[in-house]
Protein backbone atom coordinates (compact mmCIF):
# COMPACT_ATOMS: atom_id res chain seq x y z
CA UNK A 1 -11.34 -54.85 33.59
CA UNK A 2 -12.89 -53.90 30.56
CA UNK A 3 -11.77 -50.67 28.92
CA UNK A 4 -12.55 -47.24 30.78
CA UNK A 5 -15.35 -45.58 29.44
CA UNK A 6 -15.53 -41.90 27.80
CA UNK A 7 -17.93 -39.57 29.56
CA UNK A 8 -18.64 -36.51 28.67
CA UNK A 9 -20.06 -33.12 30.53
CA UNK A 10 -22.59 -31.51 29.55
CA UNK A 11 -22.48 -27.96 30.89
CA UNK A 12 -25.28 -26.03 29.05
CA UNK A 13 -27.51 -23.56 30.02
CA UNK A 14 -30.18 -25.42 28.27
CA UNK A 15 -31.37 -29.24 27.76
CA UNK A 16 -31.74 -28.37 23.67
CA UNK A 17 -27.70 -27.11 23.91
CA UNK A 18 -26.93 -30.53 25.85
CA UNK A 19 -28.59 -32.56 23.19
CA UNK A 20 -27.06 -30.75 20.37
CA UNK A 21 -24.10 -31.30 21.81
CA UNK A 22 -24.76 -35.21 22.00
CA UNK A 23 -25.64 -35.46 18.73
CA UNK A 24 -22.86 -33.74 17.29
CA UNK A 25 -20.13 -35.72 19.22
CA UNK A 26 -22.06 -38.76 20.53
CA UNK A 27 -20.10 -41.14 18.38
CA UNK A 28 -16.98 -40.30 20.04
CA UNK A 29 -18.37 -41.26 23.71
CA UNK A 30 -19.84 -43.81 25.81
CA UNK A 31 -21.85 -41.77 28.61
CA UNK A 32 -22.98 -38.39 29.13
CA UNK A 33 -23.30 -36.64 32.46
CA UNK A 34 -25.65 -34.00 32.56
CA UNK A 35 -24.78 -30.68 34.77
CA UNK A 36 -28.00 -29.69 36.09
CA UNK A 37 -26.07 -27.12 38.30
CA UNK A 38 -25.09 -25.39 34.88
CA UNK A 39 -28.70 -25.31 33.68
CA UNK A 40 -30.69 -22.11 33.57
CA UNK A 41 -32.94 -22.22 36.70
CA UNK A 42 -36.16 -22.90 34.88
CA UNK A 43 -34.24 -25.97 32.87
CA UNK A 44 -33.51 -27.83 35.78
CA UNK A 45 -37.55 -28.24 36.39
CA UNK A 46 -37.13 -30.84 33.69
CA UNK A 47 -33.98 -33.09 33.87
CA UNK A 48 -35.77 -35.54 34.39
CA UNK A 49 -36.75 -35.67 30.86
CA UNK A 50 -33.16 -35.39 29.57
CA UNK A 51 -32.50 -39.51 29.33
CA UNK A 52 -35.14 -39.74 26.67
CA UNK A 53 -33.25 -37.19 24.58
CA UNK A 54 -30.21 -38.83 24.03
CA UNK A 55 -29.38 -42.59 23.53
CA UNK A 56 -26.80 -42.67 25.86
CA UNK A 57 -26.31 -43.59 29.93
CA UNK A 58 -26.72 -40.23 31.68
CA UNK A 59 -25.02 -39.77 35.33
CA UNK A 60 -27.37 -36.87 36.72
CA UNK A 61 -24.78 -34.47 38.44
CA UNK A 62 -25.99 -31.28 40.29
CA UNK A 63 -22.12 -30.06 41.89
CA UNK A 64 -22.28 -28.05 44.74
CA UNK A 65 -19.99 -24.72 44.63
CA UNK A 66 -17.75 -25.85 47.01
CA UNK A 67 -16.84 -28.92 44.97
CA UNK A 68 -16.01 -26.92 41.95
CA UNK A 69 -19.85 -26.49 40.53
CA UNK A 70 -22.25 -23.73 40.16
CA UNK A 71 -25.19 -24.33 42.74
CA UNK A 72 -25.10 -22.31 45.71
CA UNK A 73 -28.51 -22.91 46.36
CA UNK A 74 -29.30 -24.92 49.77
CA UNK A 75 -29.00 -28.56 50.26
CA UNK A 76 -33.41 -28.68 50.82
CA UNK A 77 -33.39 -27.13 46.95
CA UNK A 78 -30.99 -29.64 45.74
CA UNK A 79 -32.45 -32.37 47.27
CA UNK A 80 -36.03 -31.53 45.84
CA UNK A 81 -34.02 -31.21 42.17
CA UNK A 82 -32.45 -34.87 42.43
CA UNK A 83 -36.25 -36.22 43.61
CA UNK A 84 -37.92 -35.04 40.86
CA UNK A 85 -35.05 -35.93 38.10
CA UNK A 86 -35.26 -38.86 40.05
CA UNK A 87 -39.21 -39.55 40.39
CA UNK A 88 -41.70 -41.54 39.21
CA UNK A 89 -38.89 -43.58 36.72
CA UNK A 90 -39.67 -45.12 33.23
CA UNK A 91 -40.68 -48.58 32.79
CA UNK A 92 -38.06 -48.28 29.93
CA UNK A 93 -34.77 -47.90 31.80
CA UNK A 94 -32.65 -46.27 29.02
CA UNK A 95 -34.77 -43.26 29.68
CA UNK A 96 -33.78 -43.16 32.80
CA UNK A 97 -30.85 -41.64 34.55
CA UNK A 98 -28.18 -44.65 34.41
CA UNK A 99 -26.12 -42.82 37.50
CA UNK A 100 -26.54 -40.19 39.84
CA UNK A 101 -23.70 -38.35 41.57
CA UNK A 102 -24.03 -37.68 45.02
CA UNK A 103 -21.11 -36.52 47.05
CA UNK A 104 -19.11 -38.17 50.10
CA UNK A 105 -20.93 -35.99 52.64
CA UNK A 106 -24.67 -36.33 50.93
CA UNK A 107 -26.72 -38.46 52.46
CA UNK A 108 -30.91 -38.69 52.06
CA UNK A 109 -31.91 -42.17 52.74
CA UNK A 110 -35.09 -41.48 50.28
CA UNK A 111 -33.24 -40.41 47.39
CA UNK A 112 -30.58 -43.24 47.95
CA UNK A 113 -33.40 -45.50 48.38
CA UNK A 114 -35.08 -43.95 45.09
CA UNK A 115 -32.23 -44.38 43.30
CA UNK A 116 -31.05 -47.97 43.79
CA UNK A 117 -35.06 -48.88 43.51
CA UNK A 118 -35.18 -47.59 40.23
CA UNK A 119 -31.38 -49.40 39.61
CA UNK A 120 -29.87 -46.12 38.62
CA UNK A 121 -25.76 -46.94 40.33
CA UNK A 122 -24.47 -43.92 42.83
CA UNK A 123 -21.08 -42.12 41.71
CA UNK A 124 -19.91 -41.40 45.25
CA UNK A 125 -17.73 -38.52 44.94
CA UNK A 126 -14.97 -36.70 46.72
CA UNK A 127 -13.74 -33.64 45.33
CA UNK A 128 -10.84 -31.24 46.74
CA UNK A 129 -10.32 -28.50 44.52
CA UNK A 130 -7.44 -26.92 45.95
CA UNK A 131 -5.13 -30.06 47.57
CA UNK A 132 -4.23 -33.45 46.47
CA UNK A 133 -5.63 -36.79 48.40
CA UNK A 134 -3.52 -39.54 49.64
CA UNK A 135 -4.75 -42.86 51.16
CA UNK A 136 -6.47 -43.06 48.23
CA UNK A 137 -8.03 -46.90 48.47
CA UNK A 138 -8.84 -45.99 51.95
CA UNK A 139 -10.79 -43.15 51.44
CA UNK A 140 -12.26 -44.71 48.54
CA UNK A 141 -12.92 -48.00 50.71
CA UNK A 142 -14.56 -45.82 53.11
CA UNK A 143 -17.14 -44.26 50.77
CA UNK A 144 -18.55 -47.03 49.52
CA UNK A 145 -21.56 -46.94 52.43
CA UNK A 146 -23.85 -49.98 50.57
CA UNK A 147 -20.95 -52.10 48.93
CA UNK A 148 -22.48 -50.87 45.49
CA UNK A 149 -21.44 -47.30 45.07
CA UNK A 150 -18.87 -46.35 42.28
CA UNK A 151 -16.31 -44.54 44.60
CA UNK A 152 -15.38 -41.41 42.57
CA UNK A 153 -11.79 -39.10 43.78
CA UNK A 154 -11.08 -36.30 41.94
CA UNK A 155 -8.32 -34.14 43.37
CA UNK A 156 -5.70 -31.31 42.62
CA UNK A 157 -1.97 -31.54 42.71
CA UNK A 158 0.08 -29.52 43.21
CA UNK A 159 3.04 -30.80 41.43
CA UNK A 160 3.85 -33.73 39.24
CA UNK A 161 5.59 -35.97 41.99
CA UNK A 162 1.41 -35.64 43.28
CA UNK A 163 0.17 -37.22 40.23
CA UNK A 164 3.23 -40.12 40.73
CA UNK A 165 1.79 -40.90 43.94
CA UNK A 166 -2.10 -40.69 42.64
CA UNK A 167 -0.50 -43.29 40.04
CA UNK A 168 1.00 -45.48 42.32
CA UNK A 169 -1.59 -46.04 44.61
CA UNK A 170 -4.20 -46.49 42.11
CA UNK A 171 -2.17 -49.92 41.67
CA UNK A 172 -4.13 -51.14 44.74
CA UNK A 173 -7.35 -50.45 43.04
CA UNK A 174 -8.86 -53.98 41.41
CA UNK A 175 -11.91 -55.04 43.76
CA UNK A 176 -14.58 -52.64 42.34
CA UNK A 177 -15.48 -49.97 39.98
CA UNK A 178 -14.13 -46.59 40.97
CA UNK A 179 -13.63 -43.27 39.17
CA UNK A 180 -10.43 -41.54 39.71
CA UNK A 181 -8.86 -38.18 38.34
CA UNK A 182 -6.13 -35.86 38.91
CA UNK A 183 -7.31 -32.10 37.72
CA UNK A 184 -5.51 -29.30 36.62
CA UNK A 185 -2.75 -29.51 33.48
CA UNK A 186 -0.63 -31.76 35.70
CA UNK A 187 -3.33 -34.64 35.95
CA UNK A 188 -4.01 -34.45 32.13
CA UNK A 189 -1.83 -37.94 32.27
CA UNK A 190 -4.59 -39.61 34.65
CA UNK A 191 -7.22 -38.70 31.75
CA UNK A 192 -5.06 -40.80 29.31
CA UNK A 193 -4.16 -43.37 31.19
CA UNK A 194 -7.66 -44.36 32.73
CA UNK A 195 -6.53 -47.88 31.85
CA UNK A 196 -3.07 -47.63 34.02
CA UNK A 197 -4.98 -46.37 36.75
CA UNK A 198 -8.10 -48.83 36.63
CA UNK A 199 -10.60 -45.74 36.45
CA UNK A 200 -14.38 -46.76 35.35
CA UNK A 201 -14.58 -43.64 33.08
CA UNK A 202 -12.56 -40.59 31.86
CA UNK A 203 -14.25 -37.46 31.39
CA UNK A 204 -14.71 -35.08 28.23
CA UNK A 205 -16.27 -31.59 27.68
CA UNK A 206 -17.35 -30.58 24.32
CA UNK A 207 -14.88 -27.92 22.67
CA UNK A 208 -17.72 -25.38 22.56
CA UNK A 209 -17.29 -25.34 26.01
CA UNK A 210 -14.25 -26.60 27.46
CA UNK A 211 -13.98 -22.74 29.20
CA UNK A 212 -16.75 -23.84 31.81
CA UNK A 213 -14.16 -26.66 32.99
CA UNK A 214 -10.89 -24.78 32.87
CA UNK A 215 -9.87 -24.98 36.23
CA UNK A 216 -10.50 -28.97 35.92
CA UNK A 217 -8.53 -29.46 32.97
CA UNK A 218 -11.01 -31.58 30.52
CA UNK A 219 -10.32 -32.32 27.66
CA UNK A 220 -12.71 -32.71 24.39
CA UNK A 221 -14.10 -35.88 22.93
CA UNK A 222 -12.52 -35.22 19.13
CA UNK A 223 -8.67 -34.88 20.65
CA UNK A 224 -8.75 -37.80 23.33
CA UNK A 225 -10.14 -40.27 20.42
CA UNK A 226 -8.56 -39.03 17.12
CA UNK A 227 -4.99 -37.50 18.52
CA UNK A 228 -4.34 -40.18 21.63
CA UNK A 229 -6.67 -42.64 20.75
CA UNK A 230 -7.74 -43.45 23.76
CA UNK A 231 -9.83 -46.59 22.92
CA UNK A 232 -7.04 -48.30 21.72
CA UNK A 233 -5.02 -47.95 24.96
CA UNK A 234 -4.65 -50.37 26.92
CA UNK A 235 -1.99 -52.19 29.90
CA UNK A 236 0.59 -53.36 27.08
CA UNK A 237 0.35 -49.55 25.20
CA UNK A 238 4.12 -48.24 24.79
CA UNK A 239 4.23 -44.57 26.39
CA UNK A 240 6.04 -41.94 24.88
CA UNK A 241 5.50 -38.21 26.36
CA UNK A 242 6.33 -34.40 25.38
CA UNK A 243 7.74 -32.46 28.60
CA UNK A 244 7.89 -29.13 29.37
CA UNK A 245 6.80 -25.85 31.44
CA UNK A 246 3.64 -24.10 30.79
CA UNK A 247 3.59 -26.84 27.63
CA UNK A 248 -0.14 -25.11 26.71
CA UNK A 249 0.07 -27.17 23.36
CA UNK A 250 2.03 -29.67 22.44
CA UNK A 251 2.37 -30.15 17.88
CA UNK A 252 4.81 -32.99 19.02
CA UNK A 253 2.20 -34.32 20.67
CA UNK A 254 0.42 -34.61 17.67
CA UNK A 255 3.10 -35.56 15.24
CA UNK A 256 3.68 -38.58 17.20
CA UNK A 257 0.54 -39.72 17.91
CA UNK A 258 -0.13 -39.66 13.83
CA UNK A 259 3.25 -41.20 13.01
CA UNK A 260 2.25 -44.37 15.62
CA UNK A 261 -1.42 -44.69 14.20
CA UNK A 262 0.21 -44.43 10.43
CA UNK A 263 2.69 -47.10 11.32
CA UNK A 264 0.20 -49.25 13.20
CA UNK A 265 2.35 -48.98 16.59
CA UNK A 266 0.51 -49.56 19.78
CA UNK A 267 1.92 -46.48 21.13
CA UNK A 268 0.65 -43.50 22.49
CA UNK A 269 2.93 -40.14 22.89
CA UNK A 270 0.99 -37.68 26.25
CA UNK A 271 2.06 -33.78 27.38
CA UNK A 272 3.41 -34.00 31.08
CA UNK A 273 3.61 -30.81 32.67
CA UNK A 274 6.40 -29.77 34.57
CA UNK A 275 9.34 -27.59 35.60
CA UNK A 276 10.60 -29.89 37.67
CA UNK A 277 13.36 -32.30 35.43
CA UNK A 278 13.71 -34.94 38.90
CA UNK A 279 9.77 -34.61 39.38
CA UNK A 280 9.40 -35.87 35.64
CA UNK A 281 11.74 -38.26 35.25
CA UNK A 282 10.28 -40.09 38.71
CA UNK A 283 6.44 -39.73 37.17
CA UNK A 284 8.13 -41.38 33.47
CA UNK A 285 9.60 -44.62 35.71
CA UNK A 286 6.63 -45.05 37.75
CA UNK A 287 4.00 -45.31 34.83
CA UNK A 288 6.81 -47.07 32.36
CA UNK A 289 7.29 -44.30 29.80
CA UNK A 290 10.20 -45.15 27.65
CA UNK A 291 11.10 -41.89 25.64
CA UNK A 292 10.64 -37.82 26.67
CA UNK A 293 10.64 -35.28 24.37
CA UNK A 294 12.08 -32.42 26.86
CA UNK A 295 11.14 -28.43 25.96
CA UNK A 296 12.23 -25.84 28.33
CA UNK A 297 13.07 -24.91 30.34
CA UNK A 298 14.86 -28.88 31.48
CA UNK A 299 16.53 -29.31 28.49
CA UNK A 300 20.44 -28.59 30.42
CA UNK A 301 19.21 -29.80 33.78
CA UNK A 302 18.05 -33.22 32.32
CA UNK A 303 21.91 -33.64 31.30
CA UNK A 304 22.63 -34.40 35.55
CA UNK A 305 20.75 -37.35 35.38
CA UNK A 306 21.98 -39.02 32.15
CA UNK A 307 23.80 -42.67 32.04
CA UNK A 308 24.91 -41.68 28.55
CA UNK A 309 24.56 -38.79 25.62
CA UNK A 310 25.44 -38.32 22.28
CA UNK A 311 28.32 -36.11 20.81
CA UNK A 312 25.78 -33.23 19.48
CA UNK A 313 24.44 -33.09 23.68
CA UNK A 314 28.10 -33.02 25.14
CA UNK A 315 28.92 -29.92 22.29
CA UNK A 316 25.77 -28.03 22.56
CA UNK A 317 25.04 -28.94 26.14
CA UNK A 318 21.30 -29.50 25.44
CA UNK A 319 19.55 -32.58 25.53
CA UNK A 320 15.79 -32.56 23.70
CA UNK A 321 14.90 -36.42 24.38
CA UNK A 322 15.73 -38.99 26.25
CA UNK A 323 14.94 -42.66 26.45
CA UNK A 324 14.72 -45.09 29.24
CA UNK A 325 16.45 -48.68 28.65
CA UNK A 326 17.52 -51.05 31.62
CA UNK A 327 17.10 -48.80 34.14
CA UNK A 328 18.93 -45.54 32.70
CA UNK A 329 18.36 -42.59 31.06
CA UNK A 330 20.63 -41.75 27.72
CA UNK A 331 20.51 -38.19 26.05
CA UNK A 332 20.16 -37.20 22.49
CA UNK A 333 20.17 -33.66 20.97
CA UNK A 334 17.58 -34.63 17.76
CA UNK A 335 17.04 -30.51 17.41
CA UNK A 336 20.37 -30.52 15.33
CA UNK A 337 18.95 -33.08 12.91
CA UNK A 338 16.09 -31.19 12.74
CA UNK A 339 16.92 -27.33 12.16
CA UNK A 340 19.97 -28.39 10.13
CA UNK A 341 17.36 -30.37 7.72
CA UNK A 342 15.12 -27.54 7.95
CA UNK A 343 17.70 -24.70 7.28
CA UNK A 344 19.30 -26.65 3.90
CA UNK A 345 15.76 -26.94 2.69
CA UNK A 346 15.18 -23.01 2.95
CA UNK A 347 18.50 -21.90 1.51
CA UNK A 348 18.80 -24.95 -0.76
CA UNK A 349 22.39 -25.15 0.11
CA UNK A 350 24.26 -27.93 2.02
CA UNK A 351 26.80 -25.01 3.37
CA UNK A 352 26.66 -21.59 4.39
CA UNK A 353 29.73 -20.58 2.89
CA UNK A 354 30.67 -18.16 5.33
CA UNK A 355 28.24 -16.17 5.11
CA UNK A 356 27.51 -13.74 8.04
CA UNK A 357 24.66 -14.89 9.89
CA UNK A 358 22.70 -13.02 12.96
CA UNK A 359 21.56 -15.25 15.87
CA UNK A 360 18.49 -13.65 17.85
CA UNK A 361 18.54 -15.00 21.48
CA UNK A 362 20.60 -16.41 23.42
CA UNK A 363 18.68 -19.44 25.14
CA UNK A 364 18.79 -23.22 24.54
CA UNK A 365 17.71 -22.94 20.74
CA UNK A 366 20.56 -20.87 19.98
CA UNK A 367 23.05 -22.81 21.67
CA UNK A 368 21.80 -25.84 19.15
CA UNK A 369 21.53 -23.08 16.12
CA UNK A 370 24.90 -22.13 16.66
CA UNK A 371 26.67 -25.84 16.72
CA UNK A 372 25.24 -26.24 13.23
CA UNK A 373 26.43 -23.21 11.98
CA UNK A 374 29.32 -23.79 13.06
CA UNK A 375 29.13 -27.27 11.29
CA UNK A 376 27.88 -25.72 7.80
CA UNK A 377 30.54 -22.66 7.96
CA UNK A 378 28.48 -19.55 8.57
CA UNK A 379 30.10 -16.91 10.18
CA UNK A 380 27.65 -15.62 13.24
CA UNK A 381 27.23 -12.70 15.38
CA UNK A 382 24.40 -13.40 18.30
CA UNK A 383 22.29 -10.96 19.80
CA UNK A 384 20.63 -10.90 23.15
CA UNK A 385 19.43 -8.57 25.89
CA UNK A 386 21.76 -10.18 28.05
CA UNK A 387 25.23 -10.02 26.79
CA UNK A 388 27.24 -12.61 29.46
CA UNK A 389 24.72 -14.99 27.95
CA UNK A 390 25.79 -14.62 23.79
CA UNK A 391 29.52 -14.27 24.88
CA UNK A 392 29.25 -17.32 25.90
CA UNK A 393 27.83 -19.28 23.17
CA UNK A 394 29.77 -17.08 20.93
CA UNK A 395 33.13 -17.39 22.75
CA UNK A 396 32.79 -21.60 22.01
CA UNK A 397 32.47 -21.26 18.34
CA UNK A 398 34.73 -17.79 17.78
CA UNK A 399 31.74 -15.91 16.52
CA UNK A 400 30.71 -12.34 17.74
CA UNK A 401 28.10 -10.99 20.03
CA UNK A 402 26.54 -7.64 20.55
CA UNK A 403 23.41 -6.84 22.58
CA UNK A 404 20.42 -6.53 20.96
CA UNK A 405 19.51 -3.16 20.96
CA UNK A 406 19.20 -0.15 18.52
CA UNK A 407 22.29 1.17 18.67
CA UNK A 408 23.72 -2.00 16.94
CA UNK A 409 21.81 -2.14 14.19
CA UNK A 410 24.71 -1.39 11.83
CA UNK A 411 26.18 -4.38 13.34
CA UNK A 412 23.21 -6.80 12.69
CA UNK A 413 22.71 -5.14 9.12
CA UNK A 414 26.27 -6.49 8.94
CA UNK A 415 25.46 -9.81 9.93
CA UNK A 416 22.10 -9.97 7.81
CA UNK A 417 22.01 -12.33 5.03
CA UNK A 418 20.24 -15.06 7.21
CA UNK A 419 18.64 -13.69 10.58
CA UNK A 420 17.57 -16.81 13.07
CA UNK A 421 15.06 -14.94 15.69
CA UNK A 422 14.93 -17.61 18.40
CA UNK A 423 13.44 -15.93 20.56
CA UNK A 424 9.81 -16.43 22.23
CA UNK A 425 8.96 -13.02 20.79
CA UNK A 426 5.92 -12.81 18.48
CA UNK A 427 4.13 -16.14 19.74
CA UNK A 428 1.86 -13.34 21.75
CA UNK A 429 -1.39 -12.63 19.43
CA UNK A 430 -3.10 -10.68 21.81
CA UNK A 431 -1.12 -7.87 21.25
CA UNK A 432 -0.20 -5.53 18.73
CA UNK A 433 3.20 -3.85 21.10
CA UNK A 434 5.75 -3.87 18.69
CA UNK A 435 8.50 -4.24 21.29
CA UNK A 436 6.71 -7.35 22.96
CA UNK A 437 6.33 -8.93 20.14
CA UNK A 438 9.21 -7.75 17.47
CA UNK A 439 12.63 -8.24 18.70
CA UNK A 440 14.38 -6.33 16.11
CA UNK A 441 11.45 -4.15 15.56
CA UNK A 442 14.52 -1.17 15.08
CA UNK A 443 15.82 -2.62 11.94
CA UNK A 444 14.70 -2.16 8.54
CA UNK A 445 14.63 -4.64 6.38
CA UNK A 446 15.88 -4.14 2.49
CA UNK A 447 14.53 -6.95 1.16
CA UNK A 448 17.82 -8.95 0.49
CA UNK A 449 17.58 -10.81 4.10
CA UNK A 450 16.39 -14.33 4.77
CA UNK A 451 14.65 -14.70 7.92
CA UNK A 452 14.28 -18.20 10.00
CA UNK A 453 11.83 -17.58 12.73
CA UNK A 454 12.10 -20.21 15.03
CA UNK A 455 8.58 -19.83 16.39
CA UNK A 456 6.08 -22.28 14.66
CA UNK A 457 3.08 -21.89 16.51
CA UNK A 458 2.26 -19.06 14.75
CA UNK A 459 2.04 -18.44 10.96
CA UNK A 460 3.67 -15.44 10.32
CA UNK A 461 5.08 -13.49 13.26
CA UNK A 462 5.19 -9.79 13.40
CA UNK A 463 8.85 -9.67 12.11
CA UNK A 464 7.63 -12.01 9.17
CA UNK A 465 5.60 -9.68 8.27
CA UNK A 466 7.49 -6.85 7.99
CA UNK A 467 10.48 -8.86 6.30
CA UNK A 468 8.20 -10.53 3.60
CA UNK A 469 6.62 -7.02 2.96
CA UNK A 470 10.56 -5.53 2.37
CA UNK A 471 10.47 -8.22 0.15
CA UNK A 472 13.13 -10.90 1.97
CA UNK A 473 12.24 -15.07 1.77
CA UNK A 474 10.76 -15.87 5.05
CA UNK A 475 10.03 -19.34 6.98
CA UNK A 476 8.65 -20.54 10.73
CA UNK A 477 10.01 -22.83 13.06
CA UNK A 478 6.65 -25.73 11.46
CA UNK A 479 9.25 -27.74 9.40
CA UNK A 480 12.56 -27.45 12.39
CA UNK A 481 9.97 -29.29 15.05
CA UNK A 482 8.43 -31.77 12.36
CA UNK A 483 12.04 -32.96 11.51
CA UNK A 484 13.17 -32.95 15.14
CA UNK A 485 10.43 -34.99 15.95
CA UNK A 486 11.11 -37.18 12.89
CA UNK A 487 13.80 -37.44 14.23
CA UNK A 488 13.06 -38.19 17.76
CA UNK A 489 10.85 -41.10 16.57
CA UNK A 490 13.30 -43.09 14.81
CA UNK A 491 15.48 -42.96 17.65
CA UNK A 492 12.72 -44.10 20.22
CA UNK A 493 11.58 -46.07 17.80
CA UNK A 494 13.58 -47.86 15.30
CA UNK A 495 11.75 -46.56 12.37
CA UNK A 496 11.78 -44.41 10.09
CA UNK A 497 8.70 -42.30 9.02
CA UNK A 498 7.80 -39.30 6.80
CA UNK A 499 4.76 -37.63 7.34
């Protein structure tokens, strides 16, 4: 099978918007697929003309509501839109519709006719929105009504061990085209991996307007070419993956993908989304992925199912990646490596001396931030809401613990030459609540502090701010996830590589 094709959606609300959009990413794609059910009312009059706009194979789409599109109109006006994109076709066939999507339950025996007359191929399509579909090659087997349809199932899951499934009985697909997809952030994987699971095409939506396919989950033509490079994949592709719970955006992800392209690996590193350690782990044997980068909230649970882990996983009792060799699953801890790196660099010091360090949070990160420490000889007193939680990291290394609230600020002011907030306060942008987004927002900086925020997906948080304006040396969490991921590559890899 050759290699799946990228199509992308056009969901404009006119026919000059769609072709703008072509030209602007049609170098990045190999079909377009025109939503006429998107269009403004008076734009759908003239689909038909669309094919000689572009220079690409158009599928002519018009979704119904029910099958996650926007006409609601009645199946007499639909049909009269597909005859007359369909009508009176071109003696030159690339201005022509190449496909036309018509859905498992559509049937007009003059449109079909029309259609494969005119040698434009039918999409058959089943979508459910809300469930996933299993029997997959016999549903698909049962769609194809003429022998020539391109059987298309596009379905939801509802959890990861749904898209393991969808994976493994795609195997059984190899006798004809099809077109297969799992939606939602769960299915990302099946956009991907169109090669592991024998799909004809993957779809695309241009960035400008990913919004109008949310609830399907595309993806846009730049990040599926230039960040997973999804022409190069192909059956003998090494998979790699980022793991995690909501895992909106992975800059892992990304690191990875640039350190394989830079080192001319055939690898390609994917988000899989999930809260469910057993449910990932299952989905990462089944499609042959041989390292995970965990994120929370698996990274203790993952520990049950380990054959092996280092020392720094058995003393912190988190595990960030794991990789898959004969059969088992061995645990490593590379967020050590990587905020230890990261802290020497901002303090320029190998050693902390004992100085008296604050720790902000009490969750995975600090349980990692502590260990090192430890290691380095800082003395430490951690804060959190919940004060069971720091006594017992802080019990382990014989630091202190408080609970992080305004009557101990005289404690952390104690504890202030370095303050580590590891919390997942100040990642929120959309709003300006002090106490959402400032966990110390009671403490006043004099301008002798060094803050580490472990946070990196944002520039400056709003407790940056306020330190750097009191005049202390502040950093983000960018340079703790590029080593850790440095990190994590050499180990799944066996190479070393600097960005």
């Amino acid at each position: 099978m050759s290699r799946p094709l990228i199509c992308m959606t056009l969901t404009g609300k006119t026919l000059a918007e769609d072709v703008q959009y072509v030209k602007k990413y049609g170098n990045l794609i190999d079909v377009v697929e025109l939503r006429v059910d998107h269009l403004n009312e008076d734009e759908q009059l003239y689909a038909k003309c669309f094919p000689s706009l572009v220079r690409l194979p158009c599928i002519l789409t018009i979704r119904r509501d029910v099958d996650g599109g926007k006409f609601d109109g009645g199946e007499f006006s639909r049909t009269s839109l597909f005859g007359r994109a369909l009508a009176f076709a071109n003696q030159n066939k690339e201005k022509n519709f190449a496909y036309v999507d018509f859905e498992d339950d559509y049937h007009i025996p003059g449109i079909e006719d029309a259609a494969m007359a005119f040698g434009v191929r039918i999409i058959r399509s089943f979508h459910d929105m809300n469930s996933p579909v299993v029997n997959l090659k016999k549903k698909a087997d049962s769609m194809r009504k003429t022998g020539f349809e391109i059987p298309k199932i596009a379905m939801m899951p509802h959890t990861l061990d749904d898209v393991t499934r969808f994976f493994k009985e795609a195997q059984d697909f190899k006798d004809y085209d099809h077109i297969l997809c799992a939606m939602g952030p769960q299915g990302l994987p099946s956009r991907i991996l169109s090669t592991h699971i024998n799909s004809y095409l993957t779809y695309v939506s241009p960035p400008e307007t990913c919004g109008n396919t949310t609830n399907i989950g595309h993806i846009d033509p730049i990040t599926i070419n230039q960040m997973y490079h999804f022409k190069n994949i192909n059956p003998s592709t090494k998979l790699f993956a980022v793991t995690g719970y909501p895992l909106t955006k992975s800059y892992t992800c990304e690191l990875y993908n640039r350190a394989f392209h830079c080192t001319g690996m055939d690898a390609v590193c994917l988000p899989v989304v999930s809260n469910s350690i057993s449910d990932i782990l299952e989905f990462a044997e089944q499609v042959n992925i041989r390292g995970l980068s965990i994120c929370p909230p698996n990274q203790e649970s993952v520990i049950y199912y380990l054959y092996d882990q280092s020392l720094e996983v058995v003393q912190t009792g988190i595990c960030n990646m794991v990789t898959y060799r004969n059969g088992k699953w061995f645990g490593f801890n590379a967020d050590v490596y990587g905020f230890r790196r990261a802290l020497q660099e901002f303090i320029g010091d190998n050693k902390l001396r004992r100085k008296k360090v604050a720790i902000i949070g009490a969750g995975s990160v600090a349980k990692t931030v502590a260990y090192v420490i430890k290691q380095m000889g800082g003395r430490a007193c951690i804060f959190n809401r919940t004060l069971e939680h720091a006594k017992l990291i802080a019990e382990k290394y014989g630091f202190e613990y408080a609970a992080l609230e305004p009557s101990n600020a005289d404690i952390l002011d104690e504890y202030s030459s370095i303050i580590f907030q590891l919390t997942t306060l100040g990642a929120d942008t959309s709003t300006d609540d002090v106490q959402k987004n400032d966990p110390i927002y009671f403490y006043n900086f004099r301008g002798n502090e060094m803050l580490f925020d472990s946070i990196f997906s944002v520039e400056r948080t709003p407790v940056m701010k306020r330190a750097a304006e009191a005049g202390c040396r502040t950093c983000n969490g960018r340079k703790m996830i590029e080593y850790q991921a440095l990190e994590e590559f050499r180990i799944f890899t066996g190479k070393e590589y600097e960005a």
